[in-house]
Protein backbone atom coordinates (compact mmCIF):
# COMPACT_ATOMS: atom_id res chain seq x y z
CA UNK A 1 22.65 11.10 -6.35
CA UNK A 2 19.92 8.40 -4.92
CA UNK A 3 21.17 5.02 -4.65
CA UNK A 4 19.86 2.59 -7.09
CA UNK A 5 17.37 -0.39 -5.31
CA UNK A 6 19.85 -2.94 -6.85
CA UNK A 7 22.16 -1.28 -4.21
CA UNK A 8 19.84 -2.07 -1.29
CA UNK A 9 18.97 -5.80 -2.99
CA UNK A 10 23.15 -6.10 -2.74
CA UNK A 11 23.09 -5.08 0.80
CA UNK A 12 20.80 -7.62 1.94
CA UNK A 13 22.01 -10.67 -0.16
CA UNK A 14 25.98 -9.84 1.15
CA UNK A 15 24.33 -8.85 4.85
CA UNK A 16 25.25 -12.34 6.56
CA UNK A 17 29.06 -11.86 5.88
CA UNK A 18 29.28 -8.78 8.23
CA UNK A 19 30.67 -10.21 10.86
CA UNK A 20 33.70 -11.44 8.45
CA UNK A 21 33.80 -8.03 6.88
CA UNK A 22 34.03 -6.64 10.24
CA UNK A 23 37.18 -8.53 11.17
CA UNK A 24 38.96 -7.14 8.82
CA UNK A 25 38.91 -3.45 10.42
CA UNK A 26 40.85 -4.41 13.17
CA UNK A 27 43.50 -4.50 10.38
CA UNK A 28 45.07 -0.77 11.40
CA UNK A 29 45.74 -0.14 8.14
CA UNK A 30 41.61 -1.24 6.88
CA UNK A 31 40.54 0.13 10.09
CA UNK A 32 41.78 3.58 9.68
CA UNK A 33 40.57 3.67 6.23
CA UNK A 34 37.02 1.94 6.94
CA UNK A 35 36.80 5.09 9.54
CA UNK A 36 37.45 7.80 7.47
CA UNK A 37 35.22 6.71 4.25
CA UNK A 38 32.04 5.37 6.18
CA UNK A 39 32.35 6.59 9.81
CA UNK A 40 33.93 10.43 9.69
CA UNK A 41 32.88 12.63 12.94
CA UNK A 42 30.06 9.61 13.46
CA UNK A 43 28.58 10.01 17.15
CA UNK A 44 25.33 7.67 17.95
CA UNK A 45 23.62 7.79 21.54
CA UNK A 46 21.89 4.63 22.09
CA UNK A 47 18.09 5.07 23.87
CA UNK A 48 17.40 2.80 26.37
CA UNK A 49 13.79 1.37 26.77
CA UNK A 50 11.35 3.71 29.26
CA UNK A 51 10.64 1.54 31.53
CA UNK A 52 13.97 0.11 32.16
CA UNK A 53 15.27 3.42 33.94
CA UNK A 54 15.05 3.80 37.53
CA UNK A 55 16.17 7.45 38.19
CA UNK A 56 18.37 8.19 41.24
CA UNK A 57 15.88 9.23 43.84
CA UNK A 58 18.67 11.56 45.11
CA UNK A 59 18.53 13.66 41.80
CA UNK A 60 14.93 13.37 41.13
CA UNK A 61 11.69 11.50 41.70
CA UNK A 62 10.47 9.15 38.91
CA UNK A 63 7.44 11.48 38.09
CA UNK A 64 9.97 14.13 36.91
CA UNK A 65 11.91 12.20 34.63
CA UNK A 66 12.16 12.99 31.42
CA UNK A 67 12.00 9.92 29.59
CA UNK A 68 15.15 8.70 26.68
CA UNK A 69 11.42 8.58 24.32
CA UNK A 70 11.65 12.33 25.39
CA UNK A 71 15.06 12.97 23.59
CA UNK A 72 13.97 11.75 20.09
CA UNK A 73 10.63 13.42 20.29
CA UNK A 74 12.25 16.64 21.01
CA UNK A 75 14.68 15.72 17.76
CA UNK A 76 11.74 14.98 16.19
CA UNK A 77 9.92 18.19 16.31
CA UNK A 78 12.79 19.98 16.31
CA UNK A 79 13.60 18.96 12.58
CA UNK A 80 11.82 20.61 9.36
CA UNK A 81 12.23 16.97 7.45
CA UNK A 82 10.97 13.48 8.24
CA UNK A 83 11.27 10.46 6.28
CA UNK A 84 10.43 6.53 7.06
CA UNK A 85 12.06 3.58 5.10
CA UNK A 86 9.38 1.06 4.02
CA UNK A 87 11.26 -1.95 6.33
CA UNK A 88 14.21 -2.28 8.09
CA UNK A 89 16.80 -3.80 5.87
CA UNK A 90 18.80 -5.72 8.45
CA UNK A 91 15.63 -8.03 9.56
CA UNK A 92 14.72 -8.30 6.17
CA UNK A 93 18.11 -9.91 5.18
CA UNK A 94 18.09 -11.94 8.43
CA UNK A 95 14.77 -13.21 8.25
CA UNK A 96 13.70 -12.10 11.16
CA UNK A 97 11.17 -14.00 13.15
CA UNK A 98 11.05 -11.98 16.13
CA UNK A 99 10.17 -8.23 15.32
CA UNK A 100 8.47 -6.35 12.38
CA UNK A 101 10.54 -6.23 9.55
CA UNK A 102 8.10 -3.07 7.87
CA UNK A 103 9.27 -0.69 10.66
CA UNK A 104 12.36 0.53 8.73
CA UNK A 105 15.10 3.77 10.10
CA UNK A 106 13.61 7.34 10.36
CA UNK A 107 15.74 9.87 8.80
CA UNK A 108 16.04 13.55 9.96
CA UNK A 109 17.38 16.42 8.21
CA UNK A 110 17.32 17.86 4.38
CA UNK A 111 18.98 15.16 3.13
CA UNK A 112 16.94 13.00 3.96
CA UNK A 113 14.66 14.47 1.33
CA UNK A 114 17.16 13.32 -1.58
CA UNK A 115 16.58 9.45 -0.54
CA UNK A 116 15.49 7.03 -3.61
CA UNK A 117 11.63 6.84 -3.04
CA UNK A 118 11.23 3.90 -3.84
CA UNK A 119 12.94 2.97 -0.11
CA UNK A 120 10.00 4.83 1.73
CA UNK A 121 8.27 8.06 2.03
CA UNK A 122 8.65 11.85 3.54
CA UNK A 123 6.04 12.47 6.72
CA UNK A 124 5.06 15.06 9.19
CA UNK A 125 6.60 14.87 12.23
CA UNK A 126 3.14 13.55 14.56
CA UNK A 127 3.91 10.57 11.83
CA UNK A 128 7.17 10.19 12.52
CA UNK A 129 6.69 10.65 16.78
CA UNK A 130 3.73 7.62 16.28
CA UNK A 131 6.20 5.67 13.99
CA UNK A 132 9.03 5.63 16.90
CA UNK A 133 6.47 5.11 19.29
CA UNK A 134 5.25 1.86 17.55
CA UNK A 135 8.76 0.49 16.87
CA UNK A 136 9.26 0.82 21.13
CA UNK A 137 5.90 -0.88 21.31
CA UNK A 138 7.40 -3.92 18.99
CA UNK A 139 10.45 -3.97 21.45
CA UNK A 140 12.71 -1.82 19.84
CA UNK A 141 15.64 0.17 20.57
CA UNK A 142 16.48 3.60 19.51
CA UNK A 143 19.87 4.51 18.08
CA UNK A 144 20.06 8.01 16.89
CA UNK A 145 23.30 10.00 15.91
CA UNK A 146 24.97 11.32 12.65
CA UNK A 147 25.92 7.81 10.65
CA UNK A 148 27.83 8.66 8.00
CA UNK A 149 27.74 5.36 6.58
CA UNK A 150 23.47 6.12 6.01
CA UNK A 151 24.25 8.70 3.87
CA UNK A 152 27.30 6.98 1.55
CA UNK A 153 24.74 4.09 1.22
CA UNK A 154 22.05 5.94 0.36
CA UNK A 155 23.44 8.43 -1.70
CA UNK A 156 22.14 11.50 -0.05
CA UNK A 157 24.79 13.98 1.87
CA UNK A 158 26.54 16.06 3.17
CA UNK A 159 26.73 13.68 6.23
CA UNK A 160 25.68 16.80 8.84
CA UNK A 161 22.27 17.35 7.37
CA UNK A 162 20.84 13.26 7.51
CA UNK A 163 20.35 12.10 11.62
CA UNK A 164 19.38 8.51 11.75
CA UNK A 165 17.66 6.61 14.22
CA UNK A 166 17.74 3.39 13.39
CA UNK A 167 15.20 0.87 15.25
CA UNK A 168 17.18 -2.14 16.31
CA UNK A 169 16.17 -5.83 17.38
CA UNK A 170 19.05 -7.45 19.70
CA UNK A 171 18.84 -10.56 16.90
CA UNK A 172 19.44 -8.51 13.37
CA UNK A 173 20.84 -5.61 14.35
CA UNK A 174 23.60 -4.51 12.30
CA UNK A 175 25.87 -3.41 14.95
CA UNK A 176 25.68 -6.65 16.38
CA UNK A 177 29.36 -6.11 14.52
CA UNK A 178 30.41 -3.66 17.62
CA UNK A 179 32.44 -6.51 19.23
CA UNK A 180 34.26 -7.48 16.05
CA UNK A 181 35.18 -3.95 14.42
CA UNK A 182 38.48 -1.58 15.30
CA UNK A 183 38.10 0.16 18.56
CA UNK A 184 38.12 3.47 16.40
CA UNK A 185 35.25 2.49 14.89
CA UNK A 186 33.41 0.87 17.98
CA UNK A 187 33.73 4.13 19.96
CA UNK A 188 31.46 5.96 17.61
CA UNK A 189 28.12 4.45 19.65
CA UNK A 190 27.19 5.69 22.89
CA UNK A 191 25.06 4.96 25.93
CA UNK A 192 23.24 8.19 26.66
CA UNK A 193 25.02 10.66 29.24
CA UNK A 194 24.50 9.76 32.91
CA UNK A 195 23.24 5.72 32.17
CA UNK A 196 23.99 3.12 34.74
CA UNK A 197 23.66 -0.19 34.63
CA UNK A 198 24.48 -2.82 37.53
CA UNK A 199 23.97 -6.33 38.25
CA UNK A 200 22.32 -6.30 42.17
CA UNK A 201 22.61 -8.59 44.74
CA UNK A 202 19.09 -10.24 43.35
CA UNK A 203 21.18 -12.24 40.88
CA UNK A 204 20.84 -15.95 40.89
CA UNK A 205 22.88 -16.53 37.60
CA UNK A 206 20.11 -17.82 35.50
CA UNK A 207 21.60 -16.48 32.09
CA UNK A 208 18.73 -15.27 30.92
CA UNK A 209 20.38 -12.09 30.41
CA UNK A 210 23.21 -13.69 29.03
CA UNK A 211 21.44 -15.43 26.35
CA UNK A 212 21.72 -13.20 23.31
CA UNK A 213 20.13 -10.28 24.71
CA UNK A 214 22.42 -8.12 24.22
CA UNK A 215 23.76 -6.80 20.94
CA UNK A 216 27.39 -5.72 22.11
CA UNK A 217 28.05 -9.22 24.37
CA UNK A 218 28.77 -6.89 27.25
CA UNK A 219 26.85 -9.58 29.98
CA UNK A 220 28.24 -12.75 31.05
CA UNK A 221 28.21 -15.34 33.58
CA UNK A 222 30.88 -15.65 35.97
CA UNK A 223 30.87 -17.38 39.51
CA UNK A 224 27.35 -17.64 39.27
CA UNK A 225 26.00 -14.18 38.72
CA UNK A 226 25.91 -11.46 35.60
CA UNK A 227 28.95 -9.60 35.20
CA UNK A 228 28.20 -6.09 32.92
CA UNK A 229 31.57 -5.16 31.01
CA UNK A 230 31.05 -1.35 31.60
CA UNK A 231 33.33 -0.55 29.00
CA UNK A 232 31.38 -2.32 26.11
CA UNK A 233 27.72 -1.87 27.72
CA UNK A 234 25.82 0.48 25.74
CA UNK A 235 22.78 0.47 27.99
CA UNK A 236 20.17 -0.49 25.68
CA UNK A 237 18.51 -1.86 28.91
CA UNK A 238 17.28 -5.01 27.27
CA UNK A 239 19.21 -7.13 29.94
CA UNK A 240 16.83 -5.07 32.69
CA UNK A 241 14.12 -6.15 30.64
CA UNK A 242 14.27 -9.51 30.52
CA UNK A 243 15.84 -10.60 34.03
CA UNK A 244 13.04 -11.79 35.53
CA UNK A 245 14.18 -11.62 38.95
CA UNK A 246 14.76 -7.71 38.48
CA UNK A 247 18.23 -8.67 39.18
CA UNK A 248 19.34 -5.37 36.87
CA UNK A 249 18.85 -1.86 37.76
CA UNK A 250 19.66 1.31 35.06
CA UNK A 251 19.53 4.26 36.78
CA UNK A 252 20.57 8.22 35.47
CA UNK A 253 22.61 9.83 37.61
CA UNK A 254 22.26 13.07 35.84
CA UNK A 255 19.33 15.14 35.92
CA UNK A 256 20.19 16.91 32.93
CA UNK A 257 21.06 14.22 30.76
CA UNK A 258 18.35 14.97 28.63
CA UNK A 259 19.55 18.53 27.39
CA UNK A 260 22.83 16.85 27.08
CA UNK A 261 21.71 14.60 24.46
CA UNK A 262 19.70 16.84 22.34
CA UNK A 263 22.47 19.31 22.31
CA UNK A 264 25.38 16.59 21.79
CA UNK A 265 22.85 15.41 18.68
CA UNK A 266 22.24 19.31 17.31
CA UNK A 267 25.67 20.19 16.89
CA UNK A 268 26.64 17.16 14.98
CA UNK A 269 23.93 17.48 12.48
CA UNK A 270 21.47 19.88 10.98
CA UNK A 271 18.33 18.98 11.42
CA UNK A 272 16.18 22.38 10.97
């Protein structure tokens, strides 16, 4: 059954006590049981910006990368349903002042299909390809997966027919909570397969990248240069982004990283 709009209204008003909620996982007992109802065989690859990846020269030359963009688009035509929420709920509730709050999650699969309409609208896939292409244009960041959570909120299901890819701001971003929730819970979201990041010897220590650009804290200062906690680092590739000393390289160290994804992505959830 759809979820109601008064749902959605409830979401944002309570949206700014996340961070408390999120706490409370780390409770084994909550955490286990926080998992199990919202998160359930969850697995989300995180898409780091185009033009933050250098590729390893050794593997391939830059001309013959295929692009993280790449990945989704192949999702993308790949599935039979498309749908676009009207805005994106988390900048909405934050009040964002940074990004467009109108360019809301895309939703893959035949479940998708079941979602209230008054949330957004069904589209062909060229709509959805230009739609993902303008959120990267705002800034953006890709995170596409199965999110079980999606489809308890919105009412729609079974969880392996509804793929998200949610369009996330480093400022809003929901899973800005990543730091705070149970580990079992945190090790649902993944940097793509083959990602490296790594702070070079170009590093002055400005901070820049330190300075809430990052959504999972993973960068800090430390005797004077950025220090990249590998284990939390998602490689969004937001930190390569702004360093403007191009003090931070990504790189993929695996040609077929690509294939990887779509196929980690496919068996998870139906999207044809």
């Amino acid at each position: 059954m759809a979820t109601p709009t008064a749902v959605r209204t409830l979401i944002k008003k309570t949206f700014s006590g996340r961070f408390a909620i999120s706490r409370l996982t780390r409770r084994p007992v909550v955490g286990k049981l926080v998992e199990h109802l919202l998160f359930d065989g969850d697995d989300l690859l995180i898409l780091p910006k185009d033009a933050t990846i250098n590729v390893n020269r050794s593997l391939s030359p830059r001309e013959d990368l295929v692009l993280p963009s790449a990945v989704l688009e192949r999702l993308i035509r790949a599935a039979r349903y498309h749908w676009i929420m009207d805005a994106c709920i988390c900048r909405e509730a934050s009040g964002c002042e940074h990004y467009p709050t109108d360019l809301g999650c895309l939703f893959l699969g035949r479940a998708a299909m079941d979602i209230n309409p008054a949330f957004g609208r069904p589209v062909t896939a060229d709509a959805a390809i230009d739609h993902a292409r303008r959120c990267r244009e705002a800034g953006l960041v890709h995170m596409v997966g199965r999110n079980k959570l999606d489809s308890v909120w919105l009412g729609v299901g079974p969880g392996n027919r509804l793929l998200t890819v949610c369009n996330c701001c480093e400022c809003c971003c929901l899973w800005r909570m990543l730091p705070y929730v149970a580990p079992v819970i945190a090790e649902k979201f993944h940097r793509l397969p083959g990602v490296r990041v790594t702070v070079t010897d170009r590093c002055v220590g400005c901070g820049t990248c330190a300075d809430s650009t990052c959504f999972v804290q993973a960068i800090s200062l430390a005797d004077g240069r950025a220090v990249i906690d590998t284990a939390a680092c998602r490689g969004c590739g937001r930190c390569v982004a702004v360093c403007p000393n191009g003090a931070i390289d990504m790189a993929i160290t695996d040609a077929a990283y690509a294939d990887k994804a779509f196929k980690r992505i496919r068996a998870l959830v139906e999207v044809t």
